[in-house]
N, C-alpha and C. Protein backbone atom coordinates (compact mmCIF):
# COMPACT_ATOMS: atom_id res chain seq x y z
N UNK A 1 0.82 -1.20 0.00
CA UNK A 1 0.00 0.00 0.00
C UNK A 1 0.86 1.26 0.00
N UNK A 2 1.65 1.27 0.84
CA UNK A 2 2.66 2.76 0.79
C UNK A 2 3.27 2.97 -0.40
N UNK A 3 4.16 1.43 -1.01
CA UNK A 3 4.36 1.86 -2.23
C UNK A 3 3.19 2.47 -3.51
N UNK A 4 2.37 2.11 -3.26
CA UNK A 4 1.22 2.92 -4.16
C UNK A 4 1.02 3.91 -3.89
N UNK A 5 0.62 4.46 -2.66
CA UNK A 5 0.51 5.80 -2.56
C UNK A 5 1.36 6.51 -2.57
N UNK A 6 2.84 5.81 -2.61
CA UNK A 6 4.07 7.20 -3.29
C UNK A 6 3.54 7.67 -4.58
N UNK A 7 3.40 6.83 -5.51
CA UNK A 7 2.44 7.68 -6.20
C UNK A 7 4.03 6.80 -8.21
N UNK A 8 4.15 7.48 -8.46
CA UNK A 8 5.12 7.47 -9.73
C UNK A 8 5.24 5.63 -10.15
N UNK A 9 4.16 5.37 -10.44
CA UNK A 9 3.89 3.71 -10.10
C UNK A 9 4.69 3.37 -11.76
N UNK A 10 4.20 4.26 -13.18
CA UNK A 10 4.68 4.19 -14.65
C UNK A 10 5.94 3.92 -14.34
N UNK A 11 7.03 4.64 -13.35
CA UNK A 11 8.39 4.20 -13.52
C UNK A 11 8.43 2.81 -12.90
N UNK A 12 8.06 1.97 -12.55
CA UNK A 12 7.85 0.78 -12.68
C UNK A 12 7.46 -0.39 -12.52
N UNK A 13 6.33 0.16 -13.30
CA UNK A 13 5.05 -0.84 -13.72
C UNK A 13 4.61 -0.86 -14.72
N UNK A 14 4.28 -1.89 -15.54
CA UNK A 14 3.65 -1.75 -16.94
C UNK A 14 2.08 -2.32 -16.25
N UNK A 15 2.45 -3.31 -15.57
CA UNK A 15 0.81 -3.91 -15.15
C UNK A 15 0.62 -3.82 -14.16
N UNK A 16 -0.33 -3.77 -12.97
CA UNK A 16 -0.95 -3.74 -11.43
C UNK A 16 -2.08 -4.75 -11.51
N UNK A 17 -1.69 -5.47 -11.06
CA UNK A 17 -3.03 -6.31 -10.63
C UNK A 17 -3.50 -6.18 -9.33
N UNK A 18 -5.13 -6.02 -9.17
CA UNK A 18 -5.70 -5.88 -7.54
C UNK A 18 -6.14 -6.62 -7.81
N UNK A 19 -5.71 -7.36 -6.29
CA UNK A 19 -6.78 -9.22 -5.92
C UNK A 19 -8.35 -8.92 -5.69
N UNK A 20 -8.40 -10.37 -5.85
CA UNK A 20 -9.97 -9.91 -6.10
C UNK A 20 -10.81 -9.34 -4.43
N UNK A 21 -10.59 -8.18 -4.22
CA UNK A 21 -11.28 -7.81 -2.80
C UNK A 21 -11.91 -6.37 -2.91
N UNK A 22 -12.82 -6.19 -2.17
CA UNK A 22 -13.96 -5.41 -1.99
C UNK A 22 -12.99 -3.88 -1.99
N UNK A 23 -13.34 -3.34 -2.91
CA UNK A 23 -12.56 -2.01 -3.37
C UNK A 23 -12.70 -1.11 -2.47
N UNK A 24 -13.89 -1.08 -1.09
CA UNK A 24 -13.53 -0.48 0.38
C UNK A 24 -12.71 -1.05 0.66
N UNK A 25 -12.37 -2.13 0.70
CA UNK A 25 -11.22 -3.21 1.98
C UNK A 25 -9.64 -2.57 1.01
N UNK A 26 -9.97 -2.61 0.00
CA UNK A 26 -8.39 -1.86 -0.32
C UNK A 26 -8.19 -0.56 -0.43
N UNK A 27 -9.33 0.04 -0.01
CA UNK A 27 -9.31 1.82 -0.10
C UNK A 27 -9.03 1.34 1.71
N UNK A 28 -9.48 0.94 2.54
CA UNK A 28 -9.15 1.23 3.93
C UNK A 28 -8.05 0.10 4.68
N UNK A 29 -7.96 -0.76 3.95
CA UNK A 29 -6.87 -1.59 4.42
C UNK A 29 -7.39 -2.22 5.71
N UNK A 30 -6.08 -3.10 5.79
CA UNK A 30 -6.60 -3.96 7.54
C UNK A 30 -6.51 -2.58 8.54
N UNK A 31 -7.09 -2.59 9.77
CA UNK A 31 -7.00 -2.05 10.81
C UNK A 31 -5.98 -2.30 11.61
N UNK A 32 -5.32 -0.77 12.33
CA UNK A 32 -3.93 -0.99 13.11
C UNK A 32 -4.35 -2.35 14.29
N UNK A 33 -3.35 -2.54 14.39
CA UNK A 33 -3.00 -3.31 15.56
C UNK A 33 -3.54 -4.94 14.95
N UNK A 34 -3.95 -5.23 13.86
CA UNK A 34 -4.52 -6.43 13.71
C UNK A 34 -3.31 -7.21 12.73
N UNK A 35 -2.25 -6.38 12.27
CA UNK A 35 -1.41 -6.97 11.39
C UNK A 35 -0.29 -5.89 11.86
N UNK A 36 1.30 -6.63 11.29
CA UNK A 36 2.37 -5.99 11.30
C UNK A 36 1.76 -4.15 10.67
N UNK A 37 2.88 -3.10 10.82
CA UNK A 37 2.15 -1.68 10.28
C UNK A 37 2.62 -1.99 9.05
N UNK A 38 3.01 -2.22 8.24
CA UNK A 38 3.40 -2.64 6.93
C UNK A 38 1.98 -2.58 6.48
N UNK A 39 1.58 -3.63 6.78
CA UNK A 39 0.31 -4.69 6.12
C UNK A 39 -1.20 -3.53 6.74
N UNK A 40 -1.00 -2.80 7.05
CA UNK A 40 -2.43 -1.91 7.63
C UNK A 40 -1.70 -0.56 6.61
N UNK A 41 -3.37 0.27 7.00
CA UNK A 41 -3.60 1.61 5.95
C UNK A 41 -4.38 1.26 5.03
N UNK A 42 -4.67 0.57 4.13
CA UNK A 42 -4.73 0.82 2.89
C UNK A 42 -4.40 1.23 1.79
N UNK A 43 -5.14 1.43 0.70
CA UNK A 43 -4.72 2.66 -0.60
C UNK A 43 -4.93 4.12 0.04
N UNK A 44 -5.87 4.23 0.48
CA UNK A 44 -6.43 5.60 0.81
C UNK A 44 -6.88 6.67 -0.03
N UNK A 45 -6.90 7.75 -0.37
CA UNK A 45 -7.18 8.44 -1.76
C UNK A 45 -5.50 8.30 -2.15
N UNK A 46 -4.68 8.23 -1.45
CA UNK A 46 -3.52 9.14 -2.37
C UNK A 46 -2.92 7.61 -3.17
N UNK A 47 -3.52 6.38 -2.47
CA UNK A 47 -3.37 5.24 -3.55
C UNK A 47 -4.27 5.24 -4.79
N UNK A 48 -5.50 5.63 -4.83
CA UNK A 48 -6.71 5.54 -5.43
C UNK A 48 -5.83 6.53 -6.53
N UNK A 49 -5.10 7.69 -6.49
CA UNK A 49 -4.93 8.79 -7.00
C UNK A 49 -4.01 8.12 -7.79
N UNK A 50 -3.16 7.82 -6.90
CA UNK A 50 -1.30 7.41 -7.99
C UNK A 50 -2.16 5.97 -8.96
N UNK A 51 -3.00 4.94 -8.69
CA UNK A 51 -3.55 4.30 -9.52
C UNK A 51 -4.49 4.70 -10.86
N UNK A 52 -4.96 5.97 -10.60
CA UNK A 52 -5.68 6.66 -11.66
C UNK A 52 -4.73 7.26 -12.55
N UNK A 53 -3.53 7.72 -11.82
CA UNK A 53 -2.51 8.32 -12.73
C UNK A 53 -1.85 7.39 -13.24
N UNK A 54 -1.09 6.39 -13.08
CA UNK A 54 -0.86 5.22 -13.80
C UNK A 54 -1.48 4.85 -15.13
N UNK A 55 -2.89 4.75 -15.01
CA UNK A 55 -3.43 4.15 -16.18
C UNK A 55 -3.44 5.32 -17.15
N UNK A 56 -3.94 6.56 -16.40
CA UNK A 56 -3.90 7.89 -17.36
C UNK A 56 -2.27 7.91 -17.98
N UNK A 57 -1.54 7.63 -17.34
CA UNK A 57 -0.26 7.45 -18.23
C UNK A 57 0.69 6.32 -18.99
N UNK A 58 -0.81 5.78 -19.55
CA UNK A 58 -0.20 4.43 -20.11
C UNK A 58 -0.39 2.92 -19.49
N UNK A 59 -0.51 2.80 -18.19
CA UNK A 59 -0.34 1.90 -17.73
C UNK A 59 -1.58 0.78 -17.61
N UNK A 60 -1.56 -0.27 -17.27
CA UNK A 60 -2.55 -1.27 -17.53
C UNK A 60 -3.30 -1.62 -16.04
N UNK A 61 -4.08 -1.64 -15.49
CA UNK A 61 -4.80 -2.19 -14.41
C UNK A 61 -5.83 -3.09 -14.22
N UNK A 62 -5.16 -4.85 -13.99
CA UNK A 62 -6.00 -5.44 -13.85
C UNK A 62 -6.81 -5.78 -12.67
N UNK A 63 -8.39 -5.59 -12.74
CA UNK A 63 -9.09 -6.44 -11.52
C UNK A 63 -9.77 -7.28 -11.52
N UNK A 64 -9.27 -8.26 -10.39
CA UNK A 64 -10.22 -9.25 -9.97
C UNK A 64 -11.57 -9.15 -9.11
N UNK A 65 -12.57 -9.50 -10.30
CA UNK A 65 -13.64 -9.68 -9.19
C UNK A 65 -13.57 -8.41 -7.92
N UNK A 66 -14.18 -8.35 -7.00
CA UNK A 66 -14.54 -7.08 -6.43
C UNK A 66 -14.06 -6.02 -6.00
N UNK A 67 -12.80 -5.87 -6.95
CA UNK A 67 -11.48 -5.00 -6.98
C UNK A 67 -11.37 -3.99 -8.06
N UNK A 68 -12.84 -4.43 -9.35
CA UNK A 68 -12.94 -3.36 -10.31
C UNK A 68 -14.39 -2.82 -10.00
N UNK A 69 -14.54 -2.70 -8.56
CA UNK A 69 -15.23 -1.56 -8.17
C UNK A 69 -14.36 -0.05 -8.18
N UNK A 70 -13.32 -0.09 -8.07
CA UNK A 70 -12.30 0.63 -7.53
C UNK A 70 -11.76 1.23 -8.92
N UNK A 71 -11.77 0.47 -10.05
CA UNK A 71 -11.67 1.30 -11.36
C UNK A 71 -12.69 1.81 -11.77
N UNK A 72 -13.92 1.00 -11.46
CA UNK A 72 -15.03 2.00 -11.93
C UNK A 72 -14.83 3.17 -11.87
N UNK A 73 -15.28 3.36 -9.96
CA UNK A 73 -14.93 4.45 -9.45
C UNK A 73 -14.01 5.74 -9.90
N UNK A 74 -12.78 4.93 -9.92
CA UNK A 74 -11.95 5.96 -10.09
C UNK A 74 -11.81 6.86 -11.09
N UNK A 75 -11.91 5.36 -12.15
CA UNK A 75 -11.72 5.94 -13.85
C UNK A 75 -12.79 6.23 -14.30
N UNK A 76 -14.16 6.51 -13.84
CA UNK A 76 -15.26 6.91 -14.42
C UNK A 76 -15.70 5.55 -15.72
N UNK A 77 -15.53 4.65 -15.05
CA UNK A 77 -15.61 3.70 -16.44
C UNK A 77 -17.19 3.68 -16.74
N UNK A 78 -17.68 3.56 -18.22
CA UNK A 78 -18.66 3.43 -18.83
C UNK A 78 -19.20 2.01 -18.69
N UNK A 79 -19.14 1.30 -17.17
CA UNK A 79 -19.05 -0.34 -16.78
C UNK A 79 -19.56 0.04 -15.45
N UNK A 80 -20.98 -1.06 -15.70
CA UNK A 80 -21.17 -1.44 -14.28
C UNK A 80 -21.61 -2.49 -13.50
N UNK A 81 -21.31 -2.77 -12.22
CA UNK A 81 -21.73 -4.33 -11.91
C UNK A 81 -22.52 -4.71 -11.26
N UNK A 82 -23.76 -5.27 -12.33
CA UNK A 82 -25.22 -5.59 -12.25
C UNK A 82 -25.57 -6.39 -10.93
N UNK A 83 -24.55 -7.10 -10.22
CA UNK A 83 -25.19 -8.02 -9.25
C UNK A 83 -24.83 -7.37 -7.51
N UNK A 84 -23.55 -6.46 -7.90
CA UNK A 84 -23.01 -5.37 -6.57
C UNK A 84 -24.47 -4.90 -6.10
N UNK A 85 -24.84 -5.19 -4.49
CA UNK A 85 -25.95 -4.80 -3.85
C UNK A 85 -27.34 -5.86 -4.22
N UNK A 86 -27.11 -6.85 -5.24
CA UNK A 86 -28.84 -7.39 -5.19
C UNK A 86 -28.96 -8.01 -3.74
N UNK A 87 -30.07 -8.25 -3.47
CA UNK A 87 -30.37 -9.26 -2.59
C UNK A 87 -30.54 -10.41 -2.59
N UNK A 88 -29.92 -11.92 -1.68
CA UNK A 88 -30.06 -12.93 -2.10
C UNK A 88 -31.30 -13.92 -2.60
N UNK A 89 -32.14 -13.19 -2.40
CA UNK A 89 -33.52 -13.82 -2.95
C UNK A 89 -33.62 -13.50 -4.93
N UNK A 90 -32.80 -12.58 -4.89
CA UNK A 90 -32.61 -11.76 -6.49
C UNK A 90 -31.58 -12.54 -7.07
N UNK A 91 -30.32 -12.62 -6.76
CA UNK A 91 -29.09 -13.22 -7.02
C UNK A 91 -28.14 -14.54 -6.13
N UNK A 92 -28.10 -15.25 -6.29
CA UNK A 92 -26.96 -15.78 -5.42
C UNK A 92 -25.99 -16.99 -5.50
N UNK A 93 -24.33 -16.52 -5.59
CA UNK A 93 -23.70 -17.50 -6.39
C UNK A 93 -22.47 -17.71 -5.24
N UNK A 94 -22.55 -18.64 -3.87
CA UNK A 94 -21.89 -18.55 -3.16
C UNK A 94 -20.32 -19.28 -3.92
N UNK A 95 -19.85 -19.70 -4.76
CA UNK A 95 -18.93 -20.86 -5.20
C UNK A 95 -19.24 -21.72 -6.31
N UNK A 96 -19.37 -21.46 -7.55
CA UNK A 96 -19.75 -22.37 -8.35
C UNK A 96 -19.05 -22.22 -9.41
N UNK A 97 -19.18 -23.38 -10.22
CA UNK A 97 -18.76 -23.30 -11.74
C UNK A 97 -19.48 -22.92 -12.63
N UNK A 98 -19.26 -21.67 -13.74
CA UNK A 98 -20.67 -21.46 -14.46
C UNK A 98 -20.05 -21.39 -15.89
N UNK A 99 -20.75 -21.40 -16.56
CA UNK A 99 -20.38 -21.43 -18.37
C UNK A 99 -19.67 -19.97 -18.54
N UNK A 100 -18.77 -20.12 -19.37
CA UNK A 100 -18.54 -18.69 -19.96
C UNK A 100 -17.68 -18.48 -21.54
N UNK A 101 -18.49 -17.73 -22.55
CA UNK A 101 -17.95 -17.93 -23.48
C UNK A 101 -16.90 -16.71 -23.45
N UNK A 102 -16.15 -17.13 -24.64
CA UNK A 102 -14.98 -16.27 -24.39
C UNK A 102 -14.82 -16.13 -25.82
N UNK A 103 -14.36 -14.61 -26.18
CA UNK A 103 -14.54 -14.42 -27.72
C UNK A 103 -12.90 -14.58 -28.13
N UNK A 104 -12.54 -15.40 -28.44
CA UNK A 104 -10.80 -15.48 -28.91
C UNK A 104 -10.34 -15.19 -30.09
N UNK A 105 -11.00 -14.10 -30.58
CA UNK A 105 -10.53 -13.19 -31.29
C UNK A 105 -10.20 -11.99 -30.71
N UNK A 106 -10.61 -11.88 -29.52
CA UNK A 106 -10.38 -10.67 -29.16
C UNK A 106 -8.97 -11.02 -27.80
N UNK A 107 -7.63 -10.08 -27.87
CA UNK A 107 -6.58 -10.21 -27.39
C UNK A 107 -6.49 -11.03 -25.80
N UNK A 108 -7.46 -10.44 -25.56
CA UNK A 108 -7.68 -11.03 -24.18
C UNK A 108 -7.63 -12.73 -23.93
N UNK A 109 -8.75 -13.03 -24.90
CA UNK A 109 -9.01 -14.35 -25.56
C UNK A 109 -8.19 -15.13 -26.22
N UNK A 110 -7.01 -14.40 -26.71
CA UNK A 110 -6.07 -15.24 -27.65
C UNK A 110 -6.05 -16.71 -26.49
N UNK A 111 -5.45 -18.03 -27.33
CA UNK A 111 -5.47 -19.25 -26.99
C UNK A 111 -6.32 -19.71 -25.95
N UNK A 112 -7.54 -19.08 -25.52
CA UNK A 112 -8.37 -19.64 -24.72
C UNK A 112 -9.45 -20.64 -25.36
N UNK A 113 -9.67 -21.50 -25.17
CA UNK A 113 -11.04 -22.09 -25.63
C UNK A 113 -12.44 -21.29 -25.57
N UNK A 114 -13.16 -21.34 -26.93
CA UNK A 114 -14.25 -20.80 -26.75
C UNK A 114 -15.29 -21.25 -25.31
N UNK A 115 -15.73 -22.15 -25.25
CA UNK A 115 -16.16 -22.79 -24.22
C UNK A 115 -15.66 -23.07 -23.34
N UNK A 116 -15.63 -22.06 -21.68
CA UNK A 116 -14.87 -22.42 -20.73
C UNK A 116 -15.57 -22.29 -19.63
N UNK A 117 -15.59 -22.14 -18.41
CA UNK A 117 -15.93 -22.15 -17.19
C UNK A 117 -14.57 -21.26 -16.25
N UNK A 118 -15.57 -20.56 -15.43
CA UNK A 118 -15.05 -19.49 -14.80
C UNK A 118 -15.74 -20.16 -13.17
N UNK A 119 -15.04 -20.12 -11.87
CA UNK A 119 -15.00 -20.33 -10.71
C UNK A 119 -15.58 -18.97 -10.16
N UNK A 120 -17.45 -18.84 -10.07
CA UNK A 120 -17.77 -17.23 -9.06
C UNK A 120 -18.41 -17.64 -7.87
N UNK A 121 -17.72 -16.78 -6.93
CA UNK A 121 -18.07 -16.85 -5.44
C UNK A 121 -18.27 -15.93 -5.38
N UNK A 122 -19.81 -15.08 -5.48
CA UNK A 122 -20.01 -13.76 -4.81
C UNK A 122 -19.14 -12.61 -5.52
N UNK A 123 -19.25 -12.96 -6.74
CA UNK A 123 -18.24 -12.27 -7.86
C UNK A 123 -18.94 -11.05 -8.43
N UNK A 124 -18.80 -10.65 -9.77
CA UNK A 124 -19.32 -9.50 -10.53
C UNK A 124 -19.39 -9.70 -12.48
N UNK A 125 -20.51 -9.45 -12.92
CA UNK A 125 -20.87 -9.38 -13.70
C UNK A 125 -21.38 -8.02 -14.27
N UNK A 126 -20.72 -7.68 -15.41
CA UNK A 126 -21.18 -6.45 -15.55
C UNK A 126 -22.19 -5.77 -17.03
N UNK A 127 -22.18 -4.44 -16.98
CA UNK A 127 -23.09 -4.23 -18.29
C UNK A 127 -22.29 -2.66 -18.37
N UNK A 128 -22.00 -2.64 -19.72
CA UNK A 128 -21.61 -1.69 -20.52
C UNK A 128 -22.75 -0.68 -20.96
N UNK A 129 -21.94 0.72 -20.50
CA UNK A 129 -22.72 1.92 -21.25
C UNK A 129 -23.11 1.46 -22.30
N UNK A 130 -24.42 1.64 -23.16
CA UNK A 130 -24.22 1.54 -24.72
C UNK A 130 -23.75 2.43 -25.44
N UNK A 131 -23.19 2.18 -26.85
CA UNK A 131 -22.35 3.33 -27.12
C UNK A 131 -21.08 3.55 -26.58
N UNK A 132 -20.67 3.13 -25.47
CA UNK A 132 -19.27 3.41 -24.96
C UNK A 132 -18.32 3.36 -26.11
N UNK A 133 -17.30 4.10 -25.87
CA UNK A 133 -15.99 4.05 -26.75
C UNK A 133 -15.11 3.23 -25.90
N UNK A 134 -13.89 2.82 -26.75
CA UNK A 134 -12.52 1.79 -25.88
C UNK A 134 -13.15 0.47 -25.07
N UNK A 135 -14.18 0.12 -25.08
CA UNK A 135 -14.42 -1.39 -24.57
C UNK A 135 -14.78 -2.56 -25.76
N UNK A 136 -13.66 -3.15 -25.20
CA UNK A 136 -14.10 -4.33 -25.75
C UNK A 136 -14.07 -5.85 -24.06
N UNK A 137 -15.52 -6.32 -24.86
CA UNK A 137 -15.38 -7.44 -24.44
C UNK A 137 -15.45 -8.82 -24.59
N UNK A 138 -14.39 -9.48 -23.89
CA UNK A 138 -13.67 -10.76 -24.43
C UNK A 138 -14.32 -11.87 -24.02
N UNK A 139 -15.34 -11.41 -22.89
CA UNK A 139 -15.70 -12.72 -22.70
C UNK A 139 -17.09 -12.57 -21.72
N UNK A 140 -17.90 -13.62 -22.03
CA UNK A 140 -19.31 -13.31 -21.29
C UNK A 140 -19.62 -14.74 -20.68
N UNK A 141 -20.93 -14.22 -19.56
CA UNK A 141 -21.01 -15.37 -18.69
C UNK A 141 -22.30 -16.20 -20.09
N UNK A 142 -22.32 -17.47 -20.01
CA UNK A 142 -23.33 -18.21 -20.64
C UNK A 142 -24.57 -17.47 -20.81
N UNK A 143 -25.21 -17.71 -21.75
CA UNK A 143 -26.74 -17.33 -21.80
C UNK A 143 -27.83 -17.80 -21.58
N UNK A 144 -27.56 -18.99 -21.14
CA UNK A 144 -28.93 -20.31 -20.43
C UNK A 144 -27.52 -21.14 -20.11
N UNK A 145 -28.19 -21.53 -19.08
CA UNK A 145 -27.89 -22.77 -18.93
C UNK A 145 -26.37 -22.73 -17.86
N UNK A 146 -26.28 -21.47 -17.42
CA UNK A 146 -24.72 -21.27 -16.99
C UNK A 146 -24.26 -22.34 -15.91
N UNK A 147 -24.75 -23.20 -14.87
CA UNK A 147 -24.19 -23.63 -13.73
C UNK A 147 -23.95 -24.62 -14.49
N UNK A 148 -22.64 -24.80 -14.28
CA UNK A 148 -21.96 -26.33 -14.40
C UNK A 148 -21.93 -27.17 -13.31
N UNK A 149 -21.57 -26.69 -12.20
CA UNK A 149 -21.41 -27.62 -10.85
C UNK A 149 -21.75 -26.31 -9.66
N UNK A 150 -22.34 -26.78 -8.97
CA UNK A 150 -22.48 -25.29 -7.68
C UNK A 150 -23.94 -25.43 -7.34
N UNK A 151 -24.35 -23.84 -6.76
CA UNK A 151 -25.29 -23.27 -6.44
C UNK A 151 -25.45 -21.81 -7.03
N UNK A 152 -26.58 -21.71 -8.03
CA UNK A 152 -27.42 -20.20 -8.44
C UNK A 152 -27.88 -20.00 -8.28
N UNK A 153 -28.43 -18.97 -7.94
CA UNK A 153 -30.47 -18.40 -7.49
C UNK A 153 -30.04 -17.33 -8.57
N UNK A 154 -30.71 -17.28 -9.44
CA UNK A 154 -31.32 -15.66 -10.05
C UNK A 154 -30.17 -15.71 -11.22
N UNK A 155 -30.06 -16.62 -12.04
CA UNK A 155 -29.13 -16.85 -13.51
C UNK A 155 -29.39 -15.84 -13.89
N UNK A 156 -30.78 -15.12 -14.31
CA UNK A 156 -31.34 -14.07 -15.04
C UNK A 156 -30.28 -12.69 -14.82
N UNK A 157 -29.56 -12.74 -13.79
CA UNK A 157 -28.81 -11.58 -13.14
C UNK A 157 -27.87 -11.45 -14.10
N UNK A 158 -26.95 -12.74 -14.47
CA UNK A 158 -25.77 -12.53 -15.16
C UNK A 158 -26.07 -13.08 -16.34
N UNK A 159 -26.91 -13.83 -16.66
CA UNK A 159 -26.95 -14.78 -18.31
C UNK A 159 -26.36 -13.50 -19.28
N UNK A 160 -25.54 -14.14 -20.41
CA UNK A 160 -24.81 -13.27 -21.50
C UNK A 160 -24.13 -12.03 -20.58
N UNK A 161 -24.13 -11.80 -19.95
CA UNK A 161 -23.43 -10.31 -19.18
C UNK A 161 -21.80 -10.75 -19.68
N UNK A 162 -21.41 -9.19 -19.37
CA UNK A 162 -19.89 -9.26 -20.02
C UNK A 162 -19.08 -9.80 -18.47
N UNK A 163 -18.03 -10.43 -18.48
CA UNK A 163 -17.34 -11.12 -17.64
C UNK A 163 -15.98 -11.23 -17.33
N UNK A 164 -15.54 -10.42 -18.89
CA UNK A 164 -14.08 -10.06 -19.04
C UNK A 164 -14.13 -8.58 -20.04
N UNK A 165 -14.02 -7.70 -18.94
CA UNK A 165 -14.14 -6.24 -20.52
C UNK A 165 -12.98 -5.45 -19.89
N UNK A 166 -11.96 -4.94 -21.25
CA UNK A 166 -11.31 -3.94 -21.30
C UNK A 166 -11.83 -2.66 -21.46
N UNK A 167 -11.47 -1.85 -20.69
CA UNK A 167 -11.77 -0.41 -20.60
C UNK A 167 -10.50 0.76 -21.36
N UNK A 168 -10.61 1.19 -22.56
CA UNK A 168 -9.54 2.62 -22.15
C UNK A 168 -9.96 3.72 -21.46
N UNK A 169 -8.34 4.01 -20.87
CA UNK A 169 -8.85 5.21 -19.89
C UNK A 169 -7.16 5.60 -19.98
N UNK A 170 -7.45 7.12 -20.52
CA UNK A 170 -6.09 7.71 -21.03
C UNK A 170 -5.72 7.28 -22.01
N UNK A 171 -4.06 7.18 -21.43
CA UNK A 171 -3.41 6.25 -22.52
C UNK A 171 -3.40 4.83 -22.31
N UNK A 172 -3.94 4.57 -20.87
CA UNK A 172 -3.93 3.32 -20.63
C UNK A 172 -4.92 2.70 -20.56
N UNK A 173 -5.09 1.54 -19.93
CA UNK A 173 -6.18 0.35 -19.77
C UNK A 173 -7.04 0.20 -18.55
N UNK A 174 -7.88 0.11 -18.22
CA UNK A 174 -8.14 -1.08 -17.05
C UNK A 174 -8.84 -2.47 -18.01
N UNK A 175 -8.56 -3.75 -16.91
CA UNK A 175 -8.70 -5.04 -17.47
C UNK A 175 -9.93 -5.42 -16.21
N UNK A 176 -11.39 -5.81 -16.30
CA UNK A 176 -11.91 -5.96 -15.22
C UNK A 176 -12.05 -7.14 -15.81
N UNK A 177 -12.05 -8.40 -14.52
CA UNK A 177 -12.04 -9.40 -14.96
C UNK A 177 -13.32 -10.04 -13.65
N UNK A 178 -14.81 -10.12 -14.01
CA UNK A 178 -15.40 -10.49 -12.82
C UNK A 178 -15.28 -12.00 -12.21
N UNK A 179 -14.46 -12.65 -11.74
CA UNK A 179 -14.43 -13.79 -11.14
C UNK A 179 -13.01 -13.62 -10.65
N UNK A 180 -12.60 -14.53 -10.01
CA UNK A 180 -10.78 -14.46 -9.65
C UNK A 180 -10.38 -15.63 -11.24
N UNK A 181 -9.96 -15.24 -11.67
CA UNK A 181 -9.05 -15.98 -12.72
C UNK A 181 -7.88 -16.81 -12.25
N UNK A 182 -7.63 -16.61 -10.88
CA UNK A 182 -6.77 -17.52 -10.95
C UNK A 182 -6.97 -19.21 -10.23
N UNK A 183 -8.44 -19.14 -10.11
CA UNK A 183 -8.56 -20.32 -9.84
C UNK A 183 -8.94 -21.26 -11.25
């Protein structure tokens, strides 16, 4: 966190990835006394700030799952995520496997299989301004039929929603990616 909020992140970083966590929990960080002081603070604004300037100067920012709340935010993105706030009677995907196509023509997509499955626990699905400029997206949740293995209430929430969309912003990127990808 401190190193982010020094701020001059372009001298060296081409990419930032934020894990997939609740874009308050990395704007406020752990609380003193519960971890070494290293590991407490947060981003705070002056992280939120040096991360907006980053991408405005080229740089790339990927998020996981509930970590591109925090680009929304920041970067004013023309992206938003349809399932942030439903109620569980509306939505609910504690851990599951769900369909997701993936367009592999588009860069993101290079060597992925069209037909894949994405791991969401309480993840994000989103919907694009229409009309937006600089998005493309690479990859969407299924359109029927999404649970492969798990628990869904309320498919209707995410069916076809975008699931992997690039944003420009500046000269640079954000990469929102709604699920953790690295499972």
């Amino acid at each position: 966190d401190a190193e982010v909020r020094a701020g001059r992140l372009s001298a060296s970083f081409d990419v930032i990835v934020l894990p997939g966590t609740a874009a308050e929990r990395l704007i406020a960080g752990n609380r003193t006394g519960s971890l070494p002081d290293e590991y407490v603070g947060g981003l705070g604004e002056a992280g939120v700030a040096a991360l907006k300037a980053f991408v405005q100067e080229g740089g790339t920012l990927v998020c996981l799952a509930g970590s591109a709340q925090l680009a929304i935010d920041a970067l004013a993105l023309p992206v938003k995520d349809v399932v942030r706030g439903l109620p569980a009677d509306q939505f609910f995907c504690p851990g599951s496997l769900l369909r997701l196509d993936v367009d592999a023509a588009q860069p993101l997509g290079f060597g992925m299989l069209e037909k894949n499955a994405a791991i969401f626990s309480s993840n994000s699905a989103y919907e694009v301004v229409p009309g937006a400029a600089g998005v493309r997206v690479a990859a969407r949740y299924g359109a029927k039929d999404l649970l492969l293995s798990g628990w869904l209430e309320g498919e209707q929430a995410i069916a076809g929603r975008p699931a992997v969309v690039e944003v420009k912003a500046g000269a640079g990127k954000a990469v929102l990616i709604g699920f953790r990808a690295q499972h």
